[in-house]
N, C-alpha and C. Protein backbone atom coordinates (compact mmCIF):
# COMPACT_ATOMS: atom_id res chain seq x y z
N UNK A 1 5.64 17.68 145.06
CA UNK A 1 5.99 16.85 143.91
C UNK A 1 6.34 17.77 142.74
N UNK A 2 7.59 17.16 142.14
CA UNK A 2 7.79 18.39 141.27
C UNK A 2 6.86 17.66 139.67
N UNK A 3 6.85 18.98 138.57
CA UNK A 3 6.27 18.86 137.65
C UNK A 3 6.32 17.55 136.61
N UNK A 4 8.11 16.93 136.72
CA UNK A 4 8.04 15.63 135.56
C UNK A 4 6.95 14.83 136.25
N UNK A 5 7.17 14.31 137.99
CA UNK A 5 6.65 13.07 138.79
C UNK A 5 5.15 13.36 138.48
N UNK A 6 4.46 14.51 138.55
CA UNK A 6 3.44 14.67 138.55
C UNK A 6 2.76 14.39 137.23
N UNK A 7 3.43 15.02 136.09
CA UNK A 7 2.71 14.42 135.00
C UNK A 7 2.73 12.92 134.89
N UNK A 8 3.84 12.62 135.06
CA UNK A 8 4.26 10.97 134.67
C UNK A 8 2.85 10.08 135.40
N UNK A 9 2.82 10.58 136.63
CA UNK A 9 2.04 9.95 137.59
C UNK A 9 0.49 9.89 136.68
N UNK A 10 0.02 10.98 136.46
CA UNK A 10 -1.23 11.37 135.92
C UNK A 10 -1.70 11.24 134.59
N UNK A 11 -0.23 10.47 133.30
CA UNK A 11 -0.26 9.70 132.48
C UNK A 11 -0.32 8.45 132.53
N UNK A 12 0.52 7.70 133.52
CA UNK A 12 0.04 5.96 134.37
C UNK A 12 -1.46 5.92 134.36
N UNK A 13 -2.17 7.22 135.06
CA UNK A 13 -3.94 7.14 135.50
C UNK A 13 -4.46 7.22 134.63
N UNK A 14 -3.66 8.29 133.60
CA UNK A 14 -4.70 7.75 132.02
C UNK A 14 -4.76 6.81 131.25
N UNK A 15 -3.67 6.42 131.25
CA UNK A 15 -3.49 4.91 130.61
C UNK A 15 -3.99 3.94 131.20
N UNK A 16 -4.22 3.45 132.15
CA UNK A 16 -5.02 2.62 132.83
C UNK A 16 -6.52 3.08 132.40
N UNK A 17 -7.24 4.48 133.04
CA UNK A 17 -8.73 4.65 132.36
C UNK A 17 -8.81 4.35 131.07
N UNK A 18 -8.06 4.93 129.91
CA UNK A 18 -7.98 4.38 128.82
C UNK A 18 -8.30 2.80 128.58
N UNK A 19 -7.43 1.95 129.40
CA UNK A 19 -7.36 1.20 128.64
C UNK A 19 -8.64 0.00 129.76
N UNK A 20 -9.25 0.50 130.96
CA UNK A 20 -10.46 0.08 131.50
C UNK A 20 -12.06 0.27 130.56
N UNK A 21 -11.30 1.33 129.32
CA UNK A 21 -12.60 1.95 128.58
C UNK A 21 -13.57 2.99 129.48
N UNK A 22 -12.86 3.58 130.23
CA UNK A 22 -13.59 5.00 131.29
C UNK A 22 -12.87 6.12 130.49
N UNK A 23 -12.37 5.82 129.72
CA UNK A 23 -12.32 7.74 128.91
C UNK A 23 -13.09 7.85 127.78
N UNK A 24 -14.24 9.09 127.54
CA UNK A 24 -14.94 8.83 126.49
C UNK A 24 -14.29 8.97 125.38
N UNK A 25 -14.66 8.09 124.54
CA UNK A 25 -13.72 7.62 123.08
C UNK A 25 -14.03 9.08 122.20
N UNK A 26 -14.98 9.87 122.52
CA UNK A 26 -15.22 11.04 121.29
C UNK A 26 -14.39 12.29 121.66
N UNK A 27 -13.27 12.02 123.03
CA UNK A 27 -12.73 13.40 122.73
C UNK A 27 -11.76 12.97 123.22
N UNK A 28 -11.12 11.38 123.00
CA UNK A 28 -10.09 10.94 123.05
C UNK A 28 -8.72 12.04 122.22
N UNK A 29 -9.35 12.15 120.75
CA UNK A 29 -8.25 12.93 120.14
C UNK A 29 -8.13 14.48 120.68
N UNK A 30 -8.45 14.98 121.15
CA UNK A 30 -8.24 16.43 121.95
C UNK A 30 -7.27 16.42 123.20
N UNK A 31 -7.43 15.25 123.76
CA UNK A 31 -6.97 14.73 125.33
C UNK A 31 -5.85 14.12 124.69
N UNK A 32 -5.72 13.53 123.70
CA UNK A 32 -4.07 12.76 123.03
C UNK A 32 -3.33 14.07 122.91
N UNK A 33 -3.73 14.99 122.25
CA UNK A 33 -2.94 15.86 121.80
C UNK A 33 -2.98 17.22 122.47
N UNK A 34 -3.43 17.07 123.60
CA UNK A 34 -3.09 17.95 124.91
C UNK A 34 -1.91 17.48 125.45
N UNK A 35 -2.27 16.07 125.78
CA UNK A 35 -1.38 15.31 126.39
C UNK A 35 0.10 15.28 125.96
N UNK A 36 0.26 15.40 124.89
CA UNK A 36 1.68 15.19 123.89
C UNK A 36 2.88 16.87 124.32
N UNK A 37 2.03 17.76 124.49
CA UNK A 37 2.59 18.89 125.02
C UNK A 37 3.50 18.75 126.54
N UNK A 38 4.22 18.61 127.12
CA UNK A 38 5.33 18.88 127.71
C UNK A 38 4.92 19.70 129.08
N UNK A 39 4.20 20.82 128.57
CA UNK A 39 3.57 21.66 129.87
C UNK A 39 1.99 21.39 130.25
N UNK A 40 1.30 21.12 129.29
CA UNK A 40 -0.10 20.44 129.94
C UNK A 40 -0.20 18.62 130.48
N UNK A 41 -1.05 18.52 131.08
CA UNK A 41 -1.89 16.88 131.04
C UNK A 41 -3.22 17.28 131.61
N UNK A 42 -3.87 16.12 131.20
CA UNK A 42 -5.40 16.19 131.29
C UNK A 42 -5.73 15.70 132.42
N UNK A 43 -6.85 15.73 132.90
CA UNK A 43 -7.28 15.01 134.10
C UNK A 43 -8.19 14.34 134.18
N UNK A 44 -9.39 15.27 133.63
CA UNK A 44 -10.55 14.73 132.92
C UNK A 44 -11.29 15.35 132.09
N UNK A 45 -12.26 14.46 131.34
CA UNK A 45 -12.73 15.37 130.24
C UNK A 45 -14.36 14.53 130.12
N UNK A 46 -14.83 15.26 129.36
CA UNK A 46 -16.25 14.59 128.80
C UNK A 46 -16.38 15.19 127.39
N UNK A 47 -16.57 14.74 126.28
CA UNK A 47 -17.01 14.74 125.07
C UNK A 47 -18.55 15.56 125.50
N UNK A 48 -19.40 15.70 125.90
CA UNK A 48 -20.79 16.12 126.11
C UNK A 48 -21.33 14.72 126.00
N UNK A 49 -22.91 15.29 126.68
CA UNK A 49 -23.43 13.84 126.42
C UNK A 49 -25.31 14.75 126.89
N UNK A 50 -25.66 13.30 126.94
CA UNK A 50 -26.93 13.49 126.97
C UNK A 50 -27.74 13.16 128.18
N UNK A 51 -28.45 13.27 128.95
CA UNK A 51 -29.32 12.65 129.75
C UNK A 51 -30.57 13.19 130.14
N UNK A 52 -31.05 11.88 130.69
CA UNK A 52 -32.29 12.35 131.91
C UNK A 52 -31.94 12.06 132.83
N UNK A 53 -32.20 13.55 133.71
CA UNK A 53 -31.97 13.50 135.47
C UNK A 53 -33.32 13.59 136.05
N UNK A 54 -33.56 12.55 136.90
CA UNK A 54 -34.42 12.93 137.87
C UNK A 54 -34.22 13.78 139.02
N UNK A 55 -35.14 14.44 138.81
CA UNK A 55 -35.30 14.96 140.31
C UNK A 55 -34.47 16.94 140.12
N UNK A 56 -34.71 17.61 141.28
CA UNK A 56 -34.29 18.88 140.75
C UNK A 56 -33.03 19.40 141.65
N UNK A 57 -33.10 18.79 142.89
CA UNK A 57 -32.14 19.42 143.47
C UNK A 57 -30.46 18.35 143.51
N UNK A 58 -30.23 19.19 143.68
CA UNK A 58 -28.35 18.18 143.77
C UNK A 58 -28.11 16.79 144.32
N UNK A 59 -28.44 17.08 145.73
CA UNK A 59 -29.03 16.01 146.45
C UNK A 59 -29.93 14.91 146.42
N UNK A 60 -30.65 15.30 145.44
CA UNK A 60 -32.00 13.89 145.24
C UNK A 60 -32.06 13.63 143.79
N UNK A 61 -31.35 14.49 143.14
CA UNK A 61 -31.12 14.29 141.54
C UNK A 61 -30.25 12.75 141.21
N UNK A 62 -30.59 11.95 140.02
CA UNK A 62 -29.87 10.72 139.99
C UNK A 62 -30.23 10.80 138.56
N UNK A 63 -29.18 9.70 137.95
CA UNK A 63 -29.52 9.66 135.94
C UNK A 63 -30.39 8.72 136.34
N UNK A 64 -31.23 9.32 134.75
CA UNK A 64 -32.34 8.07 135.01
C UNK A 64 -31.79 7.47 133.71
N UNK A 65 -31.26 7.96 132.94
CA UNK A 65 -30.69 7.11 131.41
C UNK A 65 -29.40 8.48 130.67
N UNK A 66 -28.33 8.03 130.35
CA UNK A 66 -27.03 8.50 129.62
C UNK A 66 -26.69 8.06 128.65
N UNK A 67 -26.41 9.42 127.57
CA UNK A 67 -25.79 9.06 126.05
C UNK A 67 -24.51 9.65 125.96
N UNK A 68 -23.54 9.18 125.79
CA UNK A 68 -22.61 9.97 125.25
C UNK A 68 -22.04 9.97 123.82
N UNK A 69 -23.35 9.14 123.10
CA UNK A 69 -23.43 9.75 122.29
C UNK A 69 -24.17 9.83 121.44
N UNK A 70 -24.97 10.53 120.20
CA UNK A 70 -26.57 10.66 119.72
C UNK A 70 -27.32 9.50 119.52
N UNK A 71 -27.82 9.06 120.40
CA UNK A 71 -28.96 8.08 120.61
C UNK A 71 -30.31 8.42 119.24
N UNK A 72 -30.99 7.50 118.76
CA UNK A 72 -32.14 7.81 118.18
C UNK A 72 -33.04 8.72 118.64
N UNK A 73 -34.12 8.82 117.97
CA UNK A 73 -35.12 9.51 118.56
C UNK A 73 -35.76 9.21 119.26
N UNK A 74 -36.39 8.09 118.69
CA UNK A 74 -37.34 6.64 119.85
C UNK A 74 -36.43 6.36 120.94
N UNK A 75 -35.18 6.33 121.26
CA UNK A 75 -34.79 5.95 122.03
C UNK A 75 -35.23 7.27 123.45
N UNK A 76 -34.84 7.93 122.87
CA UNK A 76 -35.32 9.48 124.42
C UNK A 76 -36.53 9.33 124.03
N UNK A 77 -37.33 9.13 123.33
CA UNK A 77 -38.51 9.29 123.43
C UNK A 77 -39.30 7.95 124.26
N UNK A 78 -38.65 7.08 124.10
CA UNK A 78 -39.05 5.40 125.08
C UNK A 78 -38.63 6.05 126.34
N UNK A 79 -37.57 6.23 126.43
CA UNK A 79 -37.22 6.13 128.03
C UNK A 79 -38.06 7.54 128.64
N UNK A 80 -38.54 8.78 128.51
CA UNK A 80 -39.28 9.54 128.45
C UNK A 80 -40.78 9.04 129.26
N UNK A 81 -41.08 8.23 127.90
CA UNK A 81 -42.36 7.63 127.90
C UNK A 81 -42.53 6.50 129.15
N UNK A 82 -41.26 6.05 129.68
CA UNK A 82 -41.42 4.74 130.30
C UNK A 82 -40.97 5.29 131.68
N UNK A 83 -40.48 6.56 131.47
CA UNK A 83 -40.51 6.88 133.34
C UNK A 83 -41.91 6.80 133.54
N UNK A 84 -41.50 6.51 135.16
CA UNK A 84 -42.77 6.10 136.11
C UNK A 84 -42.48 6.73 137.33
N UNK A 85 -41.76 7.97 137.80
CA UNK A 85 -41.22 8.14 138.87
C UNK A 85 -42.16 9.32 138.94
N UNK A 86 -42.04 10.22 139.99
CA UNK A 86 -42.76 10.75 140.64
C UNK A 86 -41.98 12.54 140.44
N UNK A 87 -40.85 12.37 140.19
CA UNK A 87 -40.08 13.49 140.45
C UNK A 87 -40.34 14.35 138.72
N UNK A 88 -40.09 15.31 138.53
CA UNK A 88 -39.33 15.95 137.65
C UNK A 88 -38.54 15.19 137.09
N UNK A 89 -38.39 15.05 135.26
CA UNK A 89 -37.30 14.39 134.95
C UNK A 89 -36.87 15.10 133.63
N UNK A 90 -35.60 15.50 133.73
CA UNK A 90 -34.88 16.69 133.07
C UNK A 90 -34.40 16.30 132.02
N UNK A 91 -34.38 16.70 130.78
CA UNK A 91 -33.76 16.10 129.73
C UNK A 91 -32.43 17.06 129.57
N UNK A 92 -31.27 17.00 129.46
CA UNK A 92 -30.18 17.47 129.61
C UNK A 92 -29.12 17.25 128.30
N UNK A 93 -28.52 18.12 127.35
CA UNK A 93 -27.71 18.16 127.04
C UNK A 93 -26.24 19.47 127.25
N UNK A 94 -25.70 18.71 127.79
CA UNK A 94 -24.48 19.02 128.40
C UNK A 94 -23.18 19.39 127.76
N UNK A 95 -22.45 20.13 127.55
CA UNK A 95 -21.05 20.51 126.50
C UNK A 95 -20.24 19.98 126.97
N UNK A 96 -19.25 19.49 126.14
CA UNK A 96 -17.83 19.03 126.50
C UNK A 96 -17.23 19.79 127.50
N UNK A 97 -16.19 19.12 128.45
CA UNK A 97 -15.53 19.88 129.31
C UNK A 97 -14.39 19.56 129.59
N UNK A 98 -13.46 19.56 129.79
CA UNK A 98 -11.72 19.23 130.02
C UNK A 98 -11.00 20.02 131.59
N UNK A 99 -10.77 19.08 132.03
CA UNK A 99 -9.80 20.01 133.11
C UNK A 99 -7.92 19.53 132.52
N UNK A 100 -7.47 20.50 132.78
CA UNK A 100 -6.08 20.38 132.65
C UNK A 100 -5.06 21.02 133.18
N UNK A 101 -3.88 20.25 133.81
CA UNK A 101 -3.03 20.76 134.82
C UNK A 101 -2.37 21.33 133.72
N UNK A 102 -1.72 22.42 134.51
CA UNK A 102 -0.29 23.11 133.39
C UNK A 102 1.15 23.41 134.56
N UNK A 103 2.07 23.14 133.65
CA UNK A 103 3.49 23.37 134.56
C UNK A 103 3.15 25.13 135.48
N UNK A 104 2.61 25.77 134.23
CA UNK A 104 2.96 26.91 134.49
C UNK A 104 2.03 28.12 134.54
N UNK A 105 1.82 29.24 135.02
CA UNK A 105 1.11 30.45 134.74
C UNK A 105 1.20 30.85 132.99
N UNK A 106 2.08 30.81 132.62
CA UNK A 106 2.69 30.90 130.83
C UNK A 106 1.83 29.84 130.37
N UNK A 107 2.08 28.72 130.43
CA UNK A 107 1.09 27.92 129.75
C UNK A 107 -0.30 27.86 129.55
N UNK A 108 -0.68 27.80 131.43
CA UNK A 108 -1.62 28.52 131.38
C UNK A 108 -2.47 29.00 130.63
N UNK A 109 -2.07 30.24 130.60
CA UNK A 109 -2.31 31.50 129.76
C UNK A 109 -1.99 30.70 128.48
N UNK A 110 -1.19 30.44 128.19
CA UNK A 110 -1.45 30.22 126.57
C UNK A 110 -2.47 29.43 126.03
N UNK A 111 -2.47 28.27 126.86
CA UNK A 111 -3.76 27.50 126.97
C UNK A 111 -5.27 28.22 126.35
N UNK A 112 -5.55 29.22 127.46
CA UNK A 112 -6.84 29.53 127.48
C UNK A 112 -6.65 30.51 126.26
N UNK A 113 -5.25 30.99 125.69
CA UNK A 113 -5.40 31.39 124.17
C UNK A 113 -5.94 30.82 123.25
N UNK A 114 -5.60 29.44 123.81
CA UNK A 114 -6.09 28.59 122.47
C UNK A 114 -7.33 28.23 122.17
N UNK A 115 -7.76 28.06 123.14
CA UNK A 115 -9.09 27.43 123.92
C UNK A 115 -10.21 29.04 122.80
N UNK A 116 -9.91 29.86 123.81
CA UNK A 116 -10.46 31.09 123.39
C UNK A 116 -10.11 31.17 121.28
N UNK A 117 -8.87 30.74 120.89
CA UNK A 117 -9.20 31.08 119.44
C UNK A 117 -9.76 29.98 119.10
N UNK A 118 -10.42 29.02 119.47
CA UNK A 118 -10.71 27.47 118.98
C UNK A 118 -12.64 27.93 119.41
N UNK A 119 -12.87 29.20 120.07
CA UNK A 119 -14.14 29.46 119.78
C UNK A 119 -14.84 29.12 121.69
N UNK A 120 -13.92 28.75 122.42
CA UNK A 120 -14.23 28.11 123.69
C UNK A 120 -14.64 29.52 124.38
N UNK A 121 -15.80 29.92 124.86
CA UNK A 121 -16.10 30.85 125.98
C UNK A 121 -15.80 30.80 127.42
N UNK A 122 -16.29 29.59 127.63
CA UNK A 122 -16.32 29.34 129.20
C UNK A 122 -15.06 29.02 129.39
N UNK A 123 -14.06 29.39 130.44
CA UNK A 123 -12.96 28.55 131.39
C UNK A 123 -12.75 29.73 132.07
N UNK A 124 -11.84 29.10 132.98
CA UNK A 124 -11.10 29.56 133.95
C UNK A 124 -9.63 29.20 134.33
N UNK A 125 -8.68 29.59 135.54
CA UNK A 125 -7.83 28.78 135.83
C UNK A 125 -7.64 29.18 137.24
N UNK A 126 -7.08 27.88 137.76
CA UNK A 126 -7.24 28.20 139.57
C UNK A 126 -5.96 27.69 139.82
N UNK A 127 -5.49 28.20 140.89
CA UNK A 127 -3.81 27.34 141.35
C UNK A 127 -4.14 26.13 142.18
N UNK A 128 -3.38 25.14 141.50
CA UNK A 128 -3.70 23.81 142.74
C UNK A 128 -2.79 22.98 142.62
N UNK A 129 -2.48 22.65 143.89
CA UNK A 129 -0.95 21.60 144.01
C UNK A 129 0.08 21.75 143.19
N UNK A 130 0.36 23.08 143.81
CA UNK A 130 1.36 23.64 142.75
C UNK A 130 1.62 23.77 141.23
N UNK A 131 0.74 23.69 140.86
CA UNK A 131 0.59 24.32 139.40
C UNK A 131 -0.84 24.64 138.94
N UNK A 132 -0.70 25.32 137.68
CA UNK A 132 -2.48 25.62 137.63
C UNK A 132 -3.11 24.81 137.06
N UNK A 133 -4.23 24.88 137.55
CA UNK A 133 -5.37 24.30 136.58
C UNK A 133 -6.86 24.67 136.32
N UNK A 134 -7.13 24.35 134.71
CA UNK A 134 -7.66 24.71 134.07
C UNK A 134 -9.29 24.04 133.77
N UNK A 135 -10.23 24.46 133.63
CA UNK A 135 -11.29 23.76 133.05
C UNK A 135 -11.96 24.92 132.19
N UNK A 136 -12.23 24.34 131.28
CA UNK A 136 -13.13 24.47 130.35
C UNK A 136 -14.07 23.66 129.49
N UNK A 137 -15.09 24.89 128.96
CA UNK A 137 -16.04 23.64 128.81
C UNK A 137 -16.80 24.94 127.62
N UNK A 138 -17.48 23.83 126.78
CA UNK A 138 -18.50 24.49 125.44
C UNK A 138 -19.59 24.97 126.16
N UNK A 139 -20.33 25.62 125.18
CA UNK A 139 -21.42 26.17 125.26
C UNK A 139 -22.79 25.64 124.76
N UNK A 140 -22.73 24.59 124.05
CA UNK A 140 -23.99 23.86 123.27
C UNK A 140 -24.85 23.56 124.46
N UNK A 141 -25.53 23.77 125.01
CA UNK A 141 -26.18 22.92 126.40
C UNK A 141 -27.84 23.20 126.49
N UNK A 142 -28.42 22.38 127.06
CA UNK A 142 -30.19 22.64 126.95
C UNK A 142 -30.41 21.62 128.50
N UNK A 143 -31.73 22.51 128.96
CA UNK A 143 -31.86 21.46 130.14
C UNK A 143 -33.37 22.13 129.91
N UNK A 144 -34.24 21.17 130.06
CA UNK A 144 -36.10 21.21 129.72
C UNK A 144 -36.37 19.85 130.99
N UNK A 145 -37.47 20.35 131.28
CA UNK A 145 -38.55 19.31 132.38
C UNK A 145 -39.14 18.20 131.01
N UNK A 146 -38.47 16.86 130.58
CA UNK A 146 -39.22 16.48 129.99
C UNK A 146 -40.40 15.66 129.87
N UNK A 147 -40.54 15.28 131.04
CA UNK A 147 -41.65 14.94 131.49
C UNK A 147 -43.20 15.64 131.95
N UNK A 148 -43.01 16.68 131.45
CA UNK A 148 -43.81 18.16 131.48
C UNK A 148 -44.41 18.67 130.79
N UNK A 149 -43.74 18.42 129.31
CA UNK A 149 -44.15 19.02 127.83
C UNK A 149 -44.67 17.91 127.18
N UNK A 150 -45.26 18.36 126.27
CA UNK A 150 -45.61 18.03 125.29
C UNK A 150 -44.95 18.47 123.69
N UNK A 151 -44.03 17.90 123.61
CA UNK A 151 -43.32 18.51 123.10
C UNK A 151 -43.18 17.61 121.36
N UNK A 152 -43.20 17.90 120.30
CA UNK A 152 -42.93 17.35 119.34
C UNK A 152 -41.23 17.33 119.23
N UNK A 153 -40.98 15.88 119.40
CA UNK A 153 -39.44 15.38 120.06
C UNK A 153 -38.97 14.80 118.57
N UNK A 154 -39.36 15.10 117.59
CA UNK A 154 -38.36 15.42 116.67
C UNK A 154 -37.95 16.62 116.44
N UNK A 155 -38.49 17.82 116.36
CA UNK A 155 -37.87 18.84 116.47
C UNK A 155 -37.37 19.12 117.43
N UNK A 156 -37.59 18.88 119.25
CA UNK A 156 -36.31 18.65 120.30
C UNK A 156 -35.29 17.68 119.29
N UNK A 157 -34.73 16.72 119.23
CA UNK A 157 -33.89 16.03 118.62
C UNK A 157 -33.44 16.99 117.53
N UNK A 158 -33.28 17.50 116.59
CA UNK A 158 -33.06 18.10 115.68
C UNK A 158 -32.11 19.22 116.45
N UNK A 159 -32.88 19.81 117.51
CA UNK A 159 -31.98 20.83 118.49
C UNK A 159 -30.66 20.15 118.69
N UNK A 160 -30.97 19.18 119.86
CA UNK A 160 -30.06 17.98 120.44
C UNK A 160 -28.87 17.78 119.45
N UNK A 161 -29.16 17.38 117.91
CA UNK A 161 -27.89 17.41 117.44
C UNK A 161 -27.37 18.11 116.79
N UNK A 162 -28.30 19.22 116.58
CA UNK A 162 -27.39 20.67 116.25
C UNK A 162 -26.63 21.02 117.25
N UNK A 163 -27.00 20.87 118.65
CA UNK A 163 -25.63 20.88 120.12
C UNK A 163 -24.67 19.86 119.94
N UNK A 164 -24.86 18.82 120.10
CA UNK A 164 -23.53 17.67 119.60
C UNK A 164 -23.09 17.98 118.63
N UNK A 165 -23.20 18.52 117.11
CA UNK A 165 -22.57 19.05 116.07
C UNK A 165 -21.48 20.03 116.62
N UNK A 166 -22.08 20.78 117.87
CA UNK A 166 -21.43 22.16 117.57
C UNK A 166 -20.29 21.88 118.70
N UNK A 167 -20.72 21.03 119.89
CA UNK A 167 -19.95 20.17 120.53
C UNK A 167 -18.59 19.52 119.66
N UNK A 168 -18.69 19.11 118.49
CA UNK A 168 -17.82 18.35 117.95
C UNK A 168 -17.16 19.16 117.48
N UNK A 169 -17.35 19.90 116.60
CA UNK A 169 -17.15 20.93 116.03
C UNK A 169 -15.80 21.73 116.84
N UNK A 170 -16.33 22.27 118.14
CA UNK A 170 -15.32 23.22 118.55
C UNK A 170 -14.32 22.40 119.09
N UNK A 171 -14.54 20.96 119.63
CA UNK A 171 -13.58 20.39 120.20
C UNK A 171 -12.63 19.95 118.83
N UNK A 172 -13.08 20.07 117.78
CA UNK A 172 -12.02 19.42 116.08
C UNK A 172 -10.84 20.88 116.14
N UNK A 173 -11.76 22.31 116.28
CA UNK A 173 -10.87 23.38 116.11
C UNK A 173 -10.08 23.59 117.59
N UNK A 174 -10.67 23.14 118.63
CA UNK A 174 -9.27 23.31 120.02
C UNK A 174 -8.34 22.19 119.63
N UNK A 175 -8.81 21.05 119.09
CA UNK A 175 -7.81 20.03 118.91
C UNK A 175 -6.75 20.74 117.67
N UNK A 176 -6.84 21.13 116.79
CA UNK A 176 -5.95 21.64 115.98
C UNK A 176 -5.38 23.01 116.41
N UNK A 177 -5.74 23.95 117.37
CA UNK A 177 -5.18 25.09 118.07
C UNK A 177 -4.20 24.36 118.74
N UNK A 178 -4.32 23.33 119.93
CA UNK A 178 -3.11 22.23 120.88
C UNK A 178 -2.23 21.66 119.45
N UNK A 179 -2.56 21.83 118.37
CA UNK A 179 -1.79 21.10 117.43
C UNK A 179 -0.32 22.09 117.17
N UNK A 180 -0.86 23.18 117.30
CA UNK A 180 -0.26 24.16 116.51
C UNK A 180 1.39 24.12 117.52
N UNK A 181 2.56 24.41 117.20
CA UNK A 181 3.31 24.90 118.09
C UNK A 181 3.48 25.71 118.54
């Protein structure tokens, strides 16, 4: 499939998730204005978010409750309080992440320029179905046993949205790096 069919195709799929309400609305504007570029499209993305996972390994791990986006305090602290399960249950905050196809090796690469001056550490790029693609993802992230500690969970919380701040934050400066021409 050459490069127009493929984007076209993979803008139809966003527009539909879009408009099912399956794309998260907080990094909608990063993913618009990826999208508007000619040589990228998105595929998927996550704004960051929050959870508790039960359980430790891959396989037996399941959410036990998801934020995507800053929940109260009482609120992680109820659902915390109101597990009853038996396993380990992980309190998780997670960084934004984006995958994105590019026409080209050039883009590519320019891409992860941007990414990289917008403050982004983590990515990579891999070749797939004929063109590359990209993921990257922030660095704000915390994973604690919270069902373990004893923990004074306003100062956890206080952490929590100093990570979503910084979450927001770098995705405002990659969104204005994709701005740039």
């Amino acid at each position: 499939m050459d490069w127009e069919k493929f984007r076209e195709q993979k803008i139809k799929n966003f527009e539909k998730a879009v408009g099912r309400g399956e794309v998260d609305e907080e990094i909608l504007d990063v993913v618009n204005e990826i999208n508007k570029k000619e040589e990228y499209i998105t595929s998927s993305s996550c704004a960051g978010r929050i959870l508790l996972l039960e359980g430790t390994t891959k396989g037996e791990a399941r959410h036990y409750k998801k934020w995507h986006s800053l929940p109260r305090v009482e609120e992680i602290e109820k659902a915390i309080e109101g597990y009853k399960g038996r396993k380990i249950l992980w309190l998780r905050v997670e960084p934004f992440i984006l995958h994105v196809f590019c026409k080209s090796m050039e883009a590519a690469m320019e891409f992860m320029r941007r990414a990289k001056n917008a403050g982004v550490k983590r990515g990579g790029i891999q070749y797939s179905r004929n063109f590359c693609f990209i993921e990257i993802q922030g660095t704000a992230g915390l994973n604690m046993p919270a069902n373990l500690c004893r923990c004074n969970w306003k100062r956890v919380y206080r952490i929590i949205k100093n990570m979503m701040e910084e979450n927001r934050k770098r995705r405002g400066i990659l969104k204005k790096e994709m701005a740039k021409k």
